[in-house]
C-alpha atoms as a PDB file:
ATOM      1  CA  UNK A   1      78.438 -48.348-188.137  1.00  0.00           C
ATOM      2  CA  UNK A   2      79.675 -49.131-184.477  1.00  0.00           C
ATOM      3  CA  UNK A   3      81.630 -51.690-185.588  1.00  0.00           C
ATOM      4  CA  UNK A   4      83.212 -49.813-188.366  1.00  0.00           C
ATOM      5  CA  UNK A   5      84.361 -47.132-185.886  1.00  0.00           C
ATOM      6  CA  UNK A   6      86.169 -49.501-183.966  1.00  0.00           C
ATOM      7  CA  UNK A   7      83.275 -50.167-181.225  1.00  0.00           C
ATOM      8  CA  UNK A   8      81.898 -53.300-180.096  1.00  0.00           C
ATOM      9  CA  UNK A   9      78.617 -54.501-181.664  1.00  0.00           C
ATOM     10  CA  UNK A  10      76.171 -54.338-178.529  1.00  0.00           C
ATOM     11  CA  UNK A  11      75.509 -50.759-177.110  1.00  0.00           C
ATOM     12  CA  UNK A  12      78.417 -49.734-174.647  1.00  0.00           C
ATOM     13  CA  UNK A  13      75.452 -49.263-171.852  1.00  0.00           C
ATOM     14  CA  UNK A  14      74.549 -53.550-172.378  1.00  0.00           C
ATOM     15  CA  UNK A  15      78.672 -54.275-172.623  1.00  0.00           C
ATOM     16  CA  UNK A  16      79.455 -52.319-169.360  1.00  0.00           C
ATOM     17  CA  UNK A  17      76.018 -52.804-167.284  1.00  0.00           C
ATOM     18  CA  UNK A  18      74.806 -55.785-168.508  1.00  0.00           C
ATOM     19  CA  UNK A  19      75.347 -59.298-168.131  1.00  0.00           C
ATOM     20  CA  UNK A  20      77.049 -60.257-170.931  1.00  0.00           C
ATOM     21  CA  UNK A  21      78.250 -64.063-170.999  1.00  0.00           C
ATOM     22  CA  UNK A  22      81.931 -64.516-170.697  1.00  0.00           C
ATOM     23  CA  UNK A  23      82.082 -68.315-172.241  1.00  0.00           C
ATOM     24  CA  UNK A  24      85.141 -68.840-169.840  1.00  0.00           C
ATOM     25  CA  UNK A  25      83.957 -71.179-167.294  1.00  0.00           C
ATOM     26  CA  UNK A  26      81.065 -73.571-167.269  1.00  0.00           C
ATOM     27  CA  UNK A  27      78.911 -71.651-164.217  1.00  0.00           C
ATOM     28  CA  UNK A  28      79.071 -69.050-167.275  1.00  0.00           C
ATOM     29  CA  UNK A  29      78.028 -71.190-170.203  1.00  0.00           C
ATOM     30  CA  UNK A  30      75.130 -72.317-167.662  1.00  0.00           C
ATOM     31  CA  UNK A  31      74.367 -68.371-167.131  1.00  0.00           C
ATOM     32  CA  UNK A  32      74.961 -68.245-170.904  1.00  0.00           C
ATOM     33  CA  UNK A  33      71.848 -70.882-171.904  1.00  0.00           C
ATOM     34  CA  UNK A  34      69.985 -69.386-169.581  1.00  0.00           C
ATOM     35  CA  UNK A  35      70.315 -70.494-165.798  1.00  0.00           C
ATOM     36  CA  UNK A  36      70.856 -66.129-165.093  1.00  0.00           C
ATOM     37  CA  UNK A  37      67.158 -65.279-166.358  1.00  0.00           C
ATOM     38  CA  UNK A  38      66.114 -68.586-164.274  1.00  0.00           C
ATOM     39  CA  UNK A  39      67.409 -67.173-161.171  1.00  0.00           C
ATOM     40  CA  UNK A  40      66.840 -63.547-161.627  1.00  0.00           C
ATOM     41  CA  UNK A  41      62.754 -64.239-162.493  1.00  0.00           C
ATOM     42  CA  UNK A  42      62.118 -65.022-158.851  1.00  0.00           C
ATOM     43  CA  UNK A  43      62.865 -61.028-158.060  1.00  0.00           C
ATOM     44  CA  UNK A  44      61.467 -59.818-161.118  1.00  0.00           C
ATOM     45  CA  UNK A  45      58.471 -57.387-160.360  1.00  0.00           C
ATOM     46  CA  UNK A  46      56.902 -58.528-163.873  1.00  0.00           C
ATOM     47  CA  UNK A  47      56.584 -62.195-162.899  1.00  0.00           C
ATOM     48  CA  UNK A  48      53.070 -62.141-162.455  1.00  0.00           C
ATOM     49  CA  UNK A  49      53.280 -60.690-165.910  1.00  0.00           C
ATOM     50  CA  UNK A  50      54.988 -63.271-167.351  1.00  0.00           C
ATOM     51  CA  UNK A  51      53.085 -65.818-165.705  1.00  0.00           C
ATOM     52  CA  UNK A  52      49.380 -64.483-167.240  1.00  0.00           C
ATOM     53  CA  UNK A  53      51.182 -64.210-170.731  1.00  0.00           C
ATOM     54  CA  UNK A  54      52.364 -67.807-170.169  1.00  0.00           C
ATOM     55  CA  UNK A  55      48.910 -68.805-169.662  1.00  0.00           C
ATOM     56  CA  UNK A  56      46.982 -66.681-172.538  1.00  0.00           C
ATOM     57  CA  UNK A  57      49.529 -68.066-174.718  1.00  0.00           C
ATOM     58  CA  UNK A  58      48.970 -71.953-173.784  1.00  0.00           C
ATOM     59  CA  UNK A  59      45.010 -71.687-173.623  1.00  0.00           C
ATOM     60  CA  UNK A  60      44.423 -70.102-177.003  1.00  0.00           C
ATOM     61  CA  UNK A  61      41.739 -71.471-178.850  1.00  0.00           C
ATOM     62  CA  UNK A  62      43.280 -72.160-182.091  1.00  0.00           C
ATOM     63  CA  UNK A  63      45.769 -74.459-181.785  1.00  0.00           C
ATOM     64  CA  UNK A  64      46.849 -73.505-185.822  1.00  0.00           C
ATOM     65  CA  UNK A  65      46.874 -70.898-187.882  1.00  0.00           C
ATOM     66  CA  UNK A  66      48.382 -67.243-187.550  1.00  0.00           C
ATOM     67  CA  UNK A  67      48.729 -65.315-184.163  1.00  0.00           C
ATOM     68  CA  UNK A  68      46.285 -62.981-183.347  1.00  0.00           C
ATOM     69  CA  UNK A  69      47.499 -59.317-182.511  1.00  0.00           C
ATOM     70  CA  UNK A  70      47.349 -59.758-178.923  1.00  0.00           C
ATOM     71  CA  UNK A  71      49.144 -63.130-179.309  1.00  0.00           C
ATOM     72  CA  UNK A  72      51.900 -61.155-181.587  1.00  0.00           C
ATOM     73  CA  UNK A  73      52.347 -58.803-178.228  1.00  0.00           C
ATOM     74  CA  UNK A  74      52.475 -61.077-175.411  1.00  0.00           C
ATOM     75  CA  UNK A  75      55.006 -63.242-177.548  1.00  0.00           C
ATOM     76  CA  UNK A  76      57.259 -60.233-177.483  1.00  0.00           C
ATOM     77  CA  UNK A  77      57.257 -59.555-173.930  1.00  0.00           C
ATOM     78  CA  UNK A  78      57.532 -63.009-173.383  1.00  0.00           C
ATOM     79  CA  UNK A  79      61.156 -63.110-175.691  1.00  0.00           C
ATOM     80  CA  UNK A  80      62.431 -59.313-174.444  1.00  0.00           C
ATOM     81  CA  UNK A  81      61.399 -60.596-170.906  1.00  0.00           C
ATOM     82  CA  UNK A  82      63.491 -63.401-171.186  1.00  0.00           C
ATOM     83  CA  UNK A  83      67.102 -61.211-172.995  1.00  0.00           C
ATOM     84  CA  UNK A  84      66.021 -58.418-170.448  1.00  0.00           C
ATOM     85  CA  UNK A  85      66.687 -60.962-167.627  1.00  0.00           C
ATOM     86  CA  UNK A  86      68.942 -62.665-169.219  1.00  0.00           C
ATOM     87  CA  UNK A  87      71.717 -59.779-170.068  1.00  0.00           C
ATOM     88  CA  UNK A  88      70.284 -57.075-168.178  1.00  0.00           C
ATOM     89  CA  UNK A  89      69.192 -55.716-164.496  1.00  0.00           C
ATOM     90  CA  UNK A  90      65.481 -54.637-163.311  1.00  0.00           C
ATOM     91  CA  UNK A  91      66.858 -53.033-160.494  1.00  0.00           C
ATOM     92  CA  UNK A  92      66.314 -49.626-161.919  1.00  0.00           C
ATOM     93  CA  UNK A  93      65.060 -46.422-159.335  1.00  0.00           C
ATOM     94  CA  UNK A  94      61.895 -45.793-160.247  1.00  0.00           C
ATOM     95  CA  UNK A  95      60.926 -49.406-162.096  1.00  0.00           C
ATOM     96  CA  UNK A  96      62.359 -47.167-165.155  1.00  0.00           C
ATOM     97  CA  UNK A  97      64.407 -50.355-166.390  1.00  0.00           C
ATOM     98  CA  UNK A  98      60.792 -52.558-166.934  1.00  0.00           C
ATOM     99  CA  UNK A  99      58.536 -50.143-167.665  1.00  0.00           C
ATOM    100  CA  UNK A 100      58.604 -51.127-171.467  1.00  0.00           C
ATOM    101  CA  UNK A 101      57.865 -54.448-170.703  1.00  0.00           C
ATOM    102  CA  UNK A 102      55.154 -53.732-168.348  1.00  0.00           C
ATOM    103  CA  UNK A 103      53.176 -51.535-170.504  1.00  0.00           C
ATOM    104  CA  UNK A 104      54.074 -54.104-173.527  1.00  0.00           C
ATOM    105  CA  UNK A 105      52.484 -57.071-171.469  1.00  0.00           C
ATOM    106  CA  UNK A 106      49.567 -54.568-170.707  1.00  0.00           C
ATOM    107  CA  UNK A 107      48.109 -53.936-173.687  1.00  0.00           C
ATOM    108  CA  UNK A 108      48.937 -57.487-174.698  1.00  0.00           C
ATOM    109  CA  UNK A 109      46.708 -58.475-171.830  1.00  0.00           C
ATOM    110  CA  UNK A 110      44.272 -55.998-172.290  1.00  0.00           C
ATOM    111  CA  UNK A 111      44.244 -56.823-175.686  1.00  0.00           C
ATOM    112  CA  UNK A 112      43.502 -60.540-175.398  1.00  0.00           C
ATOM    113  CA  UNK A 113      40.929 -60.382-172.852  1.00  0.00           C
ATOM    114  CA  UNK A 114      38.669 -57.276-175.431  1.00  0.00           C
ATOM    115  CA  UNK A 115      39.234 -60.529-178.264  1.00  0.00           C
ATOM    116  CA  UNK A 116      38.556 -63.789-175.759  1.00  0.00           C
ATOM    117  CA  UNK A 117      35.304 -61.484-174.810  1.00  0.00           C
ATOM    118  CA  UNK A 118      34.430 -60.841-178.772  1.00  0.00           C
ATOM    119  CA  UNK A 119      34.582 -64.154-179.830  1.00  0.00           C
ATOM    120  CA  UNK A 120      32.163 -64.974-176.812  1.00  0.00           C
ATOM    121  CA  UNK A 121      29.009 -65.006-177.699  1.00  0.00           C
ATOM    122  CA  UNK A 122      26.737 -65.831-174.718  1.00  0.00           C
ATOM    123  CA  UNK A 123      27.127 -63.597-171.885  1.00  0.00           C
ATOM    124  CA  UNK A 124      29.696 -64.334-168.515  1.00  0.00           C
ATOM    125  CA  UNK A 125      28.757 -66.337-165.946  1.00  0.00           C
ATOM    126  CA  UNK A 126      28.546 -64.995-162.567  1.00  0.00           C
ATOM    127  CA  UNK A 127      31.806 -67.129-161.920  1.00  0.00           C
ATOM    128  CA  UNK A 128      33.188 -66.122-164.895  1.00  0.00           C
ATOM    129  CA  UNK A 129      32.957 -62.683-164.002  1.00  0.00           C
ATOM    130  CA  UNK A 130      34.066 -63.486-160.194  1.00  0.00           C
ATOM    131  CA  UNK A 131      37.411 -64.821-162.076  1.00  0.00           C
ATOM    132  CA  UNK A 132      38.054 -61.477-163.970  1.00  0.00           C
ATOM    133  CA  UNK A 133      37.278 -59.462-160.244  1.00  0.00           C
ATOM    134  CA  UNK A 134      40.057 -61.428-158.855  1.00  0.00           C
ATOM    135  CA  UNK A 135      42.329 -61.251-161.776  1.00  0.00           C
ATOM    136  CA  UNK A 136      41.927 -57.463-161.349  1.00  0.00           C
ATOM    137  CA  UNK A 137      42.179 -57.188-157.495  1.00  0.00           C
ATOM    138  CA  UNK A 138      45.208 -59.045-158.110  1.00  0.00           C
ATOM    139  CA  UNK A 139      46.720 -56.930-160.600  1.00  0.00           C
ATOM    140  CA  UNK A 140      45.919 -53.515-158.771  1.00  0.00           C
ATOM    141  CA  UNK A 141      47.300 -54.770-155.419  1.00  0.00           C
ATOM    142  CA  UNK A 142      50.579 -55.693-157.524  1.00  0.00           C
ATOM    143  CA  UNK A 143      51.192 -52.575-159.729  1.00  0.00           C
ATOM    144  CA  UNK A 144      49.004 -50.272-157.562  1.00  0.00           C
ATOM    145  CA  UNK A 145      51.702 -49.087-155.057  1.00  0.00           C
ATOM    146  CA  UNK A 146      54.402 -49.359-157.595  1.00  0.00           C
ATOM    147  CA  UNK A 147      52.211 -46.774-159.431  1.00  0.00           C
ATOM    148  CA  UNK A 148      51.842 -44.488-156.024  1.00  0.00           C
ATOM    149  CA  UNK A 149      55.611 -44.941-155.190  1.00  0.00           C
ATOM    150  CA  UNK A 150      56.121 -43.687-159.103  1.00  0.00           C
ATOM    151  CA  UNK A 151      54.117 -40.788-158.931  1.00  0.00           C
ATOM    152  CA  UNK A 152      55.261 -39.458-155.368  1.00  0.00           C
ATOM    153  CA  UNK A 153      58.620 -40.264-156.295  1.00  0.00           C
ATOM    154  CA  UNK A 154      58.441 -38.309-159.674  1.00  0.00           C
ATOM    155  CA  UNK A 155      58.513 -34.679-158.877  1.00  0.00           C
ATOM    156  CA  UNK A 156      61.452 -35.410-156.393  1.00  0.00           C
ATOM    157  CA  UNK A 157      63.743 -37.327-159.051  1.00  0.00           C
ATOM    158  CA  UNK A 158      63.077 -34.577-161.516  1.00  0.00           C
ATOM    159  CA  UNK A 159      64.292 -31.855-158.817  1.00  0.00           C
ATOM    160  CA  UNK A 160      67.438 -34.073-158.411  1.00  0.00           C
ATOM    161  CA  UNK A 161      68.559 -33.667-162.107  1.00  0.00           C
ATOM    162  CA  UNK A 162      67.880 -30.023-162.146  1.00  0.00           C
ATOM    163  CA  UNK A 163      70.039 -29.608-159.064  1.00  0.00           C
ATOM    164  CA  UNK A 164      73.054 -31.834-159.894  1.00  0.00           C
ATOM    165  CA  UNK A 165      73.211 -32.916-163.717  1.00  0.00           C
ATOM    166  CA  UNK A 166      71.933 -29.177-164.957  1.00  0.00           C
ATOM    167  CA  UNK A 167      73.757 -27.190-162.254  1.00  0.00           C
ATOM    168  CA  UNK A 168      77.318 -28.882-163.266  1.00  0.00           C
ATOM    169  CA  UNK A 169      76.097 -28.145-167.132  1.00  0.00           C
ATOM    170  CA  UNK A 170      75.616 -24.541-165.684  1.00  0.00           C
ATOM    171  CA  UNK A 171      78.907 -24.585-164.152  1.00  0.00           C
ATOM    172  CA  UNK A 172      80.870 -25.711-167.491  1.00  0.00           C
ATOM    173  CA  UNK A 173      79.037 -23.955-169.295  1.00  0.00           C
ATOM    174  CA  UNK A 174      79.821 -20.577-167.938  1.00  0.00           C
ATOM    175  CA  UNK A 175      83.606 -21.309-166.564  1.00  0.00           C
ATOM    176  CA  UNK A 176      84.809 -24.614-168.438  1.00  0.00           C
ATOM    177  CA  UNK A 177      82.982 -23.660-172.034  1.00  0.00           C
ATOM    178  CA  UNK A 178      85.880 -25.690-174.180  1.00  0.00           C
ATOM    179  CA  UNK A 179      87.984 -27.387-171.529  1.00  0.00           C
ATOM    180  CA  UNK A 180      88.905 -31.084-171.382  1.00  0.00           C
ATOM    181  CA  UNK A 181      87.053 -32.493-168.512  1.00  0.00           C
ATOM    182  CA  UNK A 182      87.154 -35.630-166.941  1.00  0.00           C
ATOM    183  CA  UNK A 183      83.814 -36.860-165.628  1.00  0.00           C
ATOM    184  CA  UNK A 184      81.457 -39.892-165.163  1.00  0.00           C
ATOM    185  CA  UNK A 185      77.798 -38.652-165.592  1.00  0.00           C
ATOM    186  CA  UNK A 186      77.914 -37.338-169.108  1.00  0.00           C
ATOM    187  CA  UNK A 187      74.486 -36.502-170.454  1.00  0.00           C
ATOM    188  CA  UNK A 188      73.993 -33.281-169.474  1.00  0.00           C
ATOM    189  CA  UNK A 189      76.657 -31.751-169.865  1.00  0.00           C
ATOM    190  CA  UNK A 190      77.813 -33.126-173.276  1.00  0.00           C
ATOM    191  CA  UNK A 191      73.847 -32.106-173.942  1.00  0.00           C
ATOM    192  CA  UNK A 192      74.505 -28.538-172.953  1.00  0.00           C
ATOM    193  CA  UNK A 193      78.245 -27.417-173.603  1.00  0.00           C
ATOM    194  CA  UNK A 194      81.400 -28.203-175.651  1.00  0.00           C
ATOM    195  CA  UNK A 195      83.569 -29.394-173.885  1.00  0.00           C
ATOM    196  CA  UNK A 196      86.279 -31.954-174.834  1.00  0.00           C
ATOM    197  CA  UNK A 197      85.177 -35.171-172.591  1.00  0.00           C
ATOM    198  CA  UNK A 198      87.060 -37.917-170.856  1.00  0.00           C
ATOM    199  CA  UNK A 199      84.295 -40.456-170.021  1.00  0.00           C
ATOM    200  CA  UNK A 200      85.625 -41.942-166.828  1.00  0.00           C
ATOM    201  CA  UNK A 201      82.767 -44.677-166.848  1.00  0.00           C
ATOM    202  CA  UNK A 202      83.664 -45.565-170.355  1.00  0.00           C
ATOM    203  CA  UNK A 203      80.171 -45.333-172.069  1.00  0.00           C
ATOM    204  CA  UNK A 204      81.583 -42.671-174.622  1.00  0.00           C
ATOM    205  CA  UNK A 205      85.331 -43.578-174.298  1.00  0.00           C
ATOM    206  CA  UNK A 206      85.982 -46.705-176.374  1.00  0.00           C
ATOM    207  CA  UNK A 207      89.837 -47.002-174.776  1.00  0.00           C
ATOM    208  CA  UNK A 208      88.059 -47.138-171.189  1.00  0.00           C
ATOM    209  CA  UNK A 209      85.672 -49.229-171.960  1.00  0.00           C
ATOM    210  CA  UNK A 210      87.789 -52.013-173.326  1.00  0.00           C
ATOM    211  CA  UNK A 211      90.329 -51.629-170.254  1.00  0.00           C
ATOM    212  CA  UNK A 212      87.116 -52.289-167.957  1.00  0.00           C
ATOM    213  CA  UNK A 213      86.156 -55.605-169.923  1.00  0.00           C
ATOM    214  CA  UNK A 214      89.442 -56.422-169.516  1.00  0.00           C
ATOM    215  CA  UNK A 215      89.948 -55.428-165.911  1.00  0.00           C
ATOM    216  CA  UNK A 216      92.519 -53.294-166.286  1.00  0.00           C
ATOM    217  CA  UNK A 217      90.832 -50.389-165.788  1.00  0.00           C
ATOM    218  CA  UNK A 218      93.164 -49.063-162.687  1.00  0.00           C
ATOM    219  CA  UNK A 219      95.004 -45.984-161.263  1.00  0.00           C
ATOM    220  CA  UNK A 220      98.127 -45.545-163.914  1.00  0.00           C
ATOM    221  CA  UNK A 221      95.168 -45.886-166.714  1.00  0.00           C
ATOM    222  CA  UNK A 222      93.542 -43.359-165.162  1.00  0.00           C
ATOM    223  CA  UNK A 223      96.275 -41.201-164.428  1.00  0.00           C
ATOM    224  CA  UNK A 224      97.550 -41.824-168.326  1.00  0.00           C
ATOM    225  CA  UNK A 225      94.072 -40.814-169.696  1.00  0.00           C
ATOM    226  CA  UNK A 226      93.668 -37.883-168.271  1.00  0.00           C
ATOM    227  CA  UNK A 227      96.848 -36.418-168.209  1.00  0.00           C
ATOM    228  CA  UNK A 228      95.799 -33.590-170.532  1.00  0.00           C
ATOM    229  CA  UNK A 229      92.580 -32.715-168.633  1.00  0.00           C
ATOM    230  CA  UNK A 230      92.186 -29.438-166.683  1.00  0.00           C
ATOM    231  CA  UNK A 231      89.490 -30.740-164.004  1.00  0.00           C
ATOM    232  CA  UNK A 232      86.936 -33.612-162.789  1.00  0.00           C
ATOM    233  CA  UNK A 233      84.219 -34.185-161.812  1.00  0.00           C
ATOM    234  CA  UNK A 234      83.404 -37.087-160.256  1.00  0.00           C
ATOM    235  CA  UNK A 235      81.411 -39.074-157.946  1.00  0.00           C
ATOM    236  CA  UNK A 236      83.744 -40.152-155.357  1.00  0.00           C
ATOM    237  CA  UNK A 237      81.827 -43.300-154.195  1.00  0.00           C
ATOM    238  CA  UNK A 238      82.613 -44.897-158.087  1.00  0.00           C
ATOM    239  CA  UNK A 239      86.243 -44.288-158.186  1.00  0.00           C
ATOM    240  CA  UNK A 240      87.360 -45.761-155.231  1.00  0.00           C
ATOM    241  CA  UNK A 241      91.475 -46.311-155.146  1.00  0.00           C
ATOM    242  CA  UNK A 242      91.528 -45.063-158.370  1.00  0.00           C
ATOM    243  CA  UNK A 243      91.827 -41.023-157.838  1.00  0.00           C
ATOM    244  CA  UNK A 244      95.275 -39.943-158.767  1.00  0.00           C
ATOM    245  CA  UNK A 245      97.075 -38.653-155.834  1.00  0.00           C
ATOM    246  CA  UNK A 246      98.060 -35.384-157.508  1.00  0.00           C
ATOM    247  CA  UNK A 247      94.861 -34.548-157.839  1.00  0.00           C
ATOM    248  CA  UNK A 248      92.863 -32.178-155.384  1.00  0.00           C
ATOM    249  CA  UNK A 249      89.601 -31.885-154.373  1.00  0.00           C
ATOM    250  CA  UNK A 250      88.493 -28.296-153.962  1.00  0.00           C
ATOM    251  CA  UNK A 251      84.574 -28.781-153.454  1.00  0.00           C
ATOM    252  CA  UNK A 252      82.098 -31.271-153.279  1.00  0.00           C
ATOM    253  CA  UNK A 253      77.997 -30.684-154.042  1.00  0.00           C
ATOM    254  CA  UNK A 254      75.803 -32.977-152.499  1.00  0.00           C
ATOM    255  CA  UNK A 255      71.850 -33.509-152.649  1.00  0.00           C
ATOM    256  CA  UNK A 256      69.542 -33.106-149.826  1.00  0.00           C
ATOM    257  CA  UNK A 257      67.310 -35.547-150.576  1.00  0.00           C
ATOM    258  CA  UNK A 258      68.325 -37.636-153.289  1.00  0.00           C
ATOM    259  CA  UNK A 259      65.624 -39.653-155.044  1.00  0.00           C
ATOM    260  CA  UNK A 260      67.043 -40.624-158.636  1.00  0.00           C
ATOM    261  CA  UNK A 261      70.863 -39.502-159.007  1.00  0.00           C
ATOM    262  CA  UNK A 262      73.251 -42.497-159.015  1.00  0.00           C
ATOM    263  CA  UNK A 263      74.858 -40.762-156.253  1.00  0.00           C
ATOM    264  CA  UNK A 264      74.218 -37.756-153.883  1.00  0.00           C
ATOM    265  CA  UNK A 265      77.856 -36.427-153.803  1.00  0.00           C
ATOM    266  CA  UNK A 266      79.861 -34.661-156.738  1.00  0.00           C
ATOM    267  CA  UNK A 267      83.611 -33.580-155.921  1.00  0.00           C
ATOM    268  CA  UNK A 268      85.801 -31.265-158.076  1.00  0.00           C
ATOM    269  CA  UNK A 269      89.202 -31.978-158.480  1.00  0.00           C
ATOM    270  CA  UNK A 270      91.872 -29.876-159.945  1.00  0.00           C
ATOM    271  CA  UNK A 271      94.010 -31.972-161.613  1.00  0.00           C
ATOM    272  CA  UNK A 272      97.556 -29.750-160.884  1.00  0.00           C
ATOM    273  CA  UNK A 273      98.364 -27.080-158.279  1.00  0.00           C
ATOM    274  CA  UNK A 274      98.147 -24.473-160.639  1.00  0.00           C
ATOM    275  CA  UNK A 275      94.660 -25.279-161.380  1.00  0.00           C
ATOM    276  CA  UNK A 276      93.500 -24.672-157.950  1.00  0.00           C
ATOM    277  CA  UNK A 277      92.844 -21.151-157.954  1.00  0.00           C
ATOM    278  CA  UNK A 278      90.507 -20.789-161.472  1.00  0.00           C
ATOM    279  CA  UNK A 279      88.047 -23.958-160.233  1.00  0.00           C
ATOM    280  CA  UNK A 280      88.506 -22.526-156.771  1.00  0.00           C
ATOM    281  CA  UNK A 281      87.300 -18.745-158.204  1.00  0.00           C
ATOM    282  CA  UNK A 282      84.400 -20.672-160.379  1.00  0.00           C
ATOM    283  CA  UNK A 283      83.124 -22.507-157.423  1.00  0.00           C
ATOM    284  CA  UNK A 284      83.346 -19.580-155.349  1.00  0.00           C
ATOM    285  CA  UNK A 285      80.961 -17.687-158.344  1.00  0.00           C
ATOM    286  CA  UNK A 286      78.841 -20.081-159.153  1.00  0.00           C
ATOM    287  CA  UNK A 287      78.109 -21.407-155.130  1.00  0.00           C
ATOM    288  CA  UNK A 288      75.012 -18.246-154.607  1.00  0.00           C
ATOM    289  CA  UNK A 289      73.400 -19.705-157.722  1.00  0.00           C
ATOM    290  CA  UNK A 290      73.171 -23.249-156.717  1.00  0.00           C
ATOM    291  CA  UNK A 291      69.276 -24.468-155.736  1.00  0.00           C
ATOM    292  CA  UNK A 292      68.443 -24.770-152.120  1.00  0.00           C
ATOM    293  CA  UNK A 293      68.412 -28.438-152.396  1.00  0.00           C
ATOM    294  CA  UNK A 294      72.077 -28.269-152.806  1.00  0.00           C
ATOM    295  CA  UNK A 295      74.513 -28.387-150.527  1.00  0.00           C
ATOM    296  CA  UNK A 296      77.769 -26.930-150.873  1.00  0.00           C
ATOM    297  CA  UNK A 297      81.104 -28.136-148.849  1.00  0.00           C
ATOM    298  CA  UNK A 298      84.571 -26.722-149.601  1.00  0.00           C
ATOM    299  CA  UNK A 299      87.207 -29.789-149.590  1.00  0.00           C
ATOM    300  CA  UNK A 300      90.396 -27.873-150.004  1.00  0.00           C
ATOM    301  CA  UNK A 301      91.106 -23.616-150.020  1.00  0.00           C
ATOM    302  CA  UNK A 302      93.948 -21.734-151.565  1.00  0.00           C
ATOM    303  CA  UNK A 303      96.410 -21.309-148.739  1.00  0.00           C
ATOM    304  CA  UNK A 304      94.959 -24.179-146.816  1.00  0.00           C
ATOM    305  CA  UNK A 305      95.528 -27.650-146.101  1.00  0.00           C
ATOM    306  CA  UNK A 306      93.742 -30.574-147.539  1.00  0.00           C
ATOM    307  CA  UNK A 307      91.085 -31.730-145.433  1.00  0.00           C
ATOM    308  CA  UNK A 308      87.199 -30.834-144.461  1.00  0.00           C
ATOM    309  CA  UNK A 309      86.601 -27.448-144.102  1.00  0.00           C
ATOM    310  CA  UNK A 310      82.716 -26.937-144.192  1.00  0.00           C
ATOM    311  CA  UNK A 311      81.284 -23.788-144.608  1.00  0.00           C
ATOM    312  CA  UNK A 312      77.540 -22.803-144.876  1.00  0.00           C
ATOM    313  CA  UNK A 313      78.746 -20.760-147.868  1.00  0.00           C
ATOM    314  CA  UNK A 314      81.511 -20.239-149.880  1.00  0.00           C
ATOM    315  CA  UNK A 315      83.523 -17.588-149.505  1.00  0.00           C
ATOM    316  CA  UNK A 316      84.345 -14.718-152.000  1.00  0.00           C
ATOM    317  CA  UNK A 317      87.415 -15.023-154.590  1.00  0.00           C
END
């Protein structure tokens, strides 16, 4: 189907995050076969992981024959390990890039040791059992504070997408409904509203996406694409040298205490003078109803200058 519609065959989140080979030099046909997943194991957090699935699959007792079930599990982790590595990043807040593959080699594990213990048929030894204590000590003081920093971490990351990605759905919502908007974190608010969407990161914008792979993703593009929109909005850190110089920033949001969001600051930019006033007005309305873990900073005012002007809160239209 995606390639029917004109879109490449791997998911636009692999072809524009990922790692995928280029074939156009030999350090890349080394990364290619394999040498990226090489070098990227040594920070992996799931290399001790890897390294007891290794060894469960090497010491099983039948050297013929069909896998057992744990055997069928651990091979699989071992394989998406290994394309995770190889085409992807683990450097996800929150572990939330590996967590598949952790609770995959888990139960795998788990698995295993219930049928190694089964098949047993005289009790462990008391070294025996001093080699599972250790295995265990080992594995809580590896995933044990990963699990703490996940759970304390949690509550906060959840607060951050209620206060940015649901507060600029809010924000369309009531004062954008139908517009054509220009933005770069697009879940939410495609999720919540109709609005016609420019994907700026290129995820949902096949045109943008292919200008990126070929690195010419750059300031006339963006100036050409979004020539029909009425606003963006935009985390400034990602666009770098590529925000037309017509357009005006009027506000920015940013997050207290940002945990999860790829970015603490949002700006709105009206894309034409005339536009000024209505995102100006919506701003204004929609500033009292912002959470308190939001803060608000006008950029730009009707009347005013370009430049800084923070206020604790925004005045009335």
């Amino acid at each position: 189907m995606s390639l029917t519609l004109g879109w490449s065959f791997l998911p636009t989140t692999l072809v524009l995050k990922g790692n995928v080979p280029a074939f156009d030099s030999a350090w890349s046909l080394l990364n290619a076969l394999g040498l990226r997943a090489l070098v990227a194991i040594r920070g992996a957090h799931i290399d001790l992981l890897l390294l007891a699935a290794a060894f469960v699959l090497m010491t099983r007792r039948r050297t013929s024959g069909p896998l057992s079930t744990s055997e069928i599990i651990l091979a699989l982790f071992l394989t998406g390990s290994a394309l995770h590595l190889q085409l992807a990043s683990m450097n996800g807040r929150l572990y939330r890039y590996e967590v598949y593959l952790v609770a995959l080699a888990l139960t795998g594990l788990g698995l295993a040791l219930y049928e190694r213990r089964r098949s047993q048929k005289t009790p462990l030894g008391m070294a025996q059992r001093a080699g599972v204590a250790a295995l265990v000590m080992i594995f809580l003081s590896s995933f044990g504070p990963r699990a703490w920093n996940v759970s304390q971490g949690t509550p906060s990351a959840s607060r951050n997408v209620y206060d940015q990605h649901l507060q600029i759905a809010r924000f369309l919502q009531n004062f954008y409904p139908d517009a054509r908007v220009a933005a770069n974190d697009i879940g939410a608010i495609t999720y919540y509203t109709d609005i016609r969407l420019i994907d700026l990161w290129g995820l949902a914008h096949r045109e943008i996406m292919e200008l990126k792979r070929a690195g010419k993703f750059d300031l006339p593009a963006v100036e050409r694409i979004t020539r029909d929109a009425e606003i963006a909005i935009l985390y400034p850190a990602w666009f770098e040298g590529l925000i037309p110089p017509g357009w005006i920033e009027v506000a920015r949001w940013r997050l207290k205490r940002n945990v999860a969001a790829s970015s603490d600051t949002v700006s709105f930019y009206a894309l034409r003078p005339e536009d000024v006033p209505r995102l100006w007005a919506a701003l204004a309305a929609m500033a009292p109803e912002l959470p308190e873990g939001v803060d608000f900073a006008w950029v730009s005012l009707p009347g005013q200058p370009t430049g800084p002007v923070r206020v604790s809160a925004p005045p009335g239209p």
